[in-house]
Protein backbone atom coordinates (compact mmCIF):
# COMPACT_ATOMS: atom_id res chain seq x y z
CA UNK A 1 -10.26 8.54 6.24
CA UNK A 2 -10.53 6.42 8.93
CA UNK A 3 -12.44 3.21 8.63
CA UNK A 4 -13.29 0.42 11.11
CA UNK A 5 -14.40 -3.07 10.79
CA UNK A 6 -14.80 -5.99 12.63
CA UNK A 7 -16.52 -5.82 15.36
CA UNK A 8 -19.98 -8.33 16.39
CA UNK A 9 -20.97 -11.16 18.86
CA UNK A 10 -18.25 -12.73 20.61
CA UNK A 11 -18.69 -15.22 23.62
CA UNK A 12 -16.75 -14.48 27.04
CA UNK A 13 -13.00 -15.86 26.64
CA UNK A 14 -13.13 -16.08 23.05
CA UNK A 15 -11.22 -13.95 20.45
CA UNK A 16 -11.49 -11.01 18.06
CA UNK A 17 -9.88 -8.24 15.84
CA UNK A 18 -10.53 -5.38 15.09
CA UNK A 19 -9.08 -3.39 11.76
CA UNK A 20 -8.52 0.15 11.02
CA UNK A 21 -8.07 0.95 7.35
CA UNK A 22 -6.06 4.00 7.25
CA UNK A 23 -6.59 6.45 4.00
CA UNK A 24 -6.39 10.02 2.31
CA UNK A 25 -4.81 12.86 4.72
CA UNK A 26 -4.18 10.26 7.50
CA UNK A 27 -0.01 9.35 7.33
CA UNK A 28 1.91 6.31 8.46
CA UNK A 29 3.67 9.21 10.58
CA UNK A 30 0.65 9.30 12.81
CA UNK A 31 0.26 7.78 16.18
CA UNK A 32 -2.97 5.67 16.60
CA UNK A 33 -5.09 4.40 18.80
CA UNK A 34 -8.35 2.76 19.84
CA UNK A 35 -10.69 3.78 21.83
CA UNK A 36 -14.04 2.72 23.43
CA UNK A 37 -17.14 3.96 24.15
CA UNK A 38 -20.37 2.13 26.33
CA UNK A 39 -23.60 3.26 27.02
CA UNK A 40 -23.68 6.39 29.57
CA UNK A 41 -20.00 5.90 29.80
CA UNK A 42 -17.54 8.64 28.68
CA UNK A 43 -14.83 7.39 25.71
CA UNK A 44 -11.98 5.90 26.89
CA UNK A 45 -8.41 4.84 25.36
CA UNK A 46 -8.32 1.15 25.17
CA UNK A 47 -4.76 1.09 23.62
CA UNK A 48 -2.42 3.43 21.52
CA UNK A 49 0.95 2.83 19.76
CA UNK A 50 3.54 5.22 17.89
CA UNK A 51 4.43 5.56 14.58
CA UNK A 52 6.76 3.02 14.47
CA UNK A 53 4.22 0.19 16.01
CA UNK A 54 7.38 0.13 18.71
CA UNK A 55 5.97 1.81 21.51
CA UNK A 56 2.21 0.74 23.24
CA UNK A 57 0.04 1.93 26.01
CA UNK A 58 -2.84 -0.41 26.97
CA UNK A 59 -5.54 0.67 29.78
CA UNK A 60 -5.24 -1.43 32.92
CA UNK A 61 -8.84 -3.22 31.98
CA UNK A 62 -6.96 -4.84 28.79
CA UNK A 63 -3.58 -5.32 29.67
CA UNK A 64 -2.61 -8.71 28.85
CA UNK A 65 -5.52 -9.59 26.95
CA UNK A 66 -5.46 -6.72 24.12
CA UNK A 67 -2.97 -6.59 21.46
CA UNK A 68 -2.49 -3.20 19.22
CA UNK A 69 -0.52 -3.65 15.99
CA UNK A 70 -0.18 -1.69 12.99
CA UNK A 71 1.38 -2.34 9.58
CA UNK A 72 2.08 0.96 7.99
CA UNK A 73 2.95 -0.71 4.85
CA UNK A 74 -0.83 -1.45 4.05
CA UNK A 75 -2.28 1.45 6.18
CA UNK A 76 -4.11 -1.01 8.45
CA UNK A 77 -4.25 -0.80 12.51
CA UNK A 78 -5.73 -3.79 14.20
CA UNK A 79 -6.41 -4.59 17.75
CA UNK A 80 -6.39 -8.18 18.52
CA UNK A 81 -9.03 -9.07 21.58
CA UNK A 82 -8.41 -12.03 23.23
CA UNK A 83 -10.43 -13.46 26.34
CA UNK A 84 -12.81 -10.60 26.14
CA UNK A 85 -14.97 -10.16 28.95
CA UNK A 86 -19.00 -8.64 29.42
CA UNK A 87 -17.44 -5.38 30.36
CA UNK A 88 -15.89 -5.04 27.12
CA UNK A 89 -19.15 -4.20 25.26
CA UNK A 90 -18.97 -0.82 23.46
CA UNK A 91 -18.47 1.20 20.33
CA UNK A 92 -15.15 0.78 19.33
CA UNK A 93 -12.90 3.61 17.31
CA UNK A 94 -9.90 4.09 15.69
CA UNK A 95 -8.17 6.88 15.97
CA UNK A 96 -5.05 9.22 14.49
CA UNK A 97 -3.01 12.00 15.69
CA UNK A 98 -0.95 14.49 13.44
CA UNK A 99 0.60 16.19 16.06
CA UNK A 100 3.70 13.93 16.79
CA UNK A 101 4.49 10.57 16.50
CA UNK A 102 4.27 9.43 19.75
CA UNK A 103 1.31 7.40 21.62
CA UNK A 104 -1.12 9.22 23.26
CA UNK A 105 -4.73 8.43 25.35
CA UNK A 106 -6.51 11.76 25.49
CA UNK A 107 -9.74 11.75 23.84
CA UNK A 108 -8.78 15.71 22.52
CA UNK A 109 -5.46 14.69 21.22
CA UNK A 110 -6.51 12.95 18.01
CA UNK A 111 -7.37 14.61 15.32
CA UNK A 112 -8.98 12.11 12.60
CA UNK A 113 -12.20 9.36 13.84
CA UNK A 114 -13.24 6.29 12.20
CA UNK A 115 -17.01 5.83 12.46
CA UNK A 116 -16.91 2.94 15.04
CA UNK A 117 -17.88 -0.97 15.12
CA UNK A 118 -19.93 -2.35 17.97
CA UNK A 119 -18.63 -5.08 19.54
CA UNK A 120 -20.70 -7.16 22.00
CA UNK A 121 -19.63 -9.75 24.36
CA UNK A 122 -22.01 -12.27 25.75
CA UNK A 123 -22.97 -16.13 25.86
């Protein structure tokens, strides 16, 4: 319900964006989020935004070069990755919570997973 795309090869400082298509149980009600995962690391919240797309969280490693948007209209969540850096190499996922509409980062608060996009960053 839940399905990722986007991710690959991107140089340090470059750009790239990540999309979410949202489907089937999963409602525009729903707060979402992405999340990260690297090797031996645990998963992490990257960034999260309400139901509205008016409220965002971003983790301290990607605040002000990570952008989370959403346009419930088409069912699509996107995160926009600007100036990414080595340490931004992982699995990315999307994610969606029933349980309210407001943001949230815990790993155990979302209820529906996309199946994650790797996205490398090196020159």
């Amino acid at each position: 319900q839940l399905q990722a795309s986007g991710g690959g090869l991107v140089q340090p400082g470059g750009s790239l964006r990540l999309s979410c298509l949202a489907s089937g149980r999963t409602s525009k009600s729903y707060a979402m989020a992405w999340f990260r995962q690297a090797p031996g690391k645990e998963r992490e919240c990257v960034a999260a935004v309400d139901w509205r797309g008016s409220s965002t969280y971003y983790a301290d490693s990607v605040k002000g070069r990570f952008t989370i948007s959403r346009d419930n209209a088409n069912h699509m969540l996107y995160l926009q990755m600007n100036s990414p850096k080595p340490e931004d190499t992982a699995v990315y996922y999307c994610a969606a919570a029933s349980l309210g509409g407001g943001w949230r980062k815990g790993v155990n608060e979302y209820d529906y997973w996309g199946q994650g996009t790797l996205v490398t960053v090196s020159s």
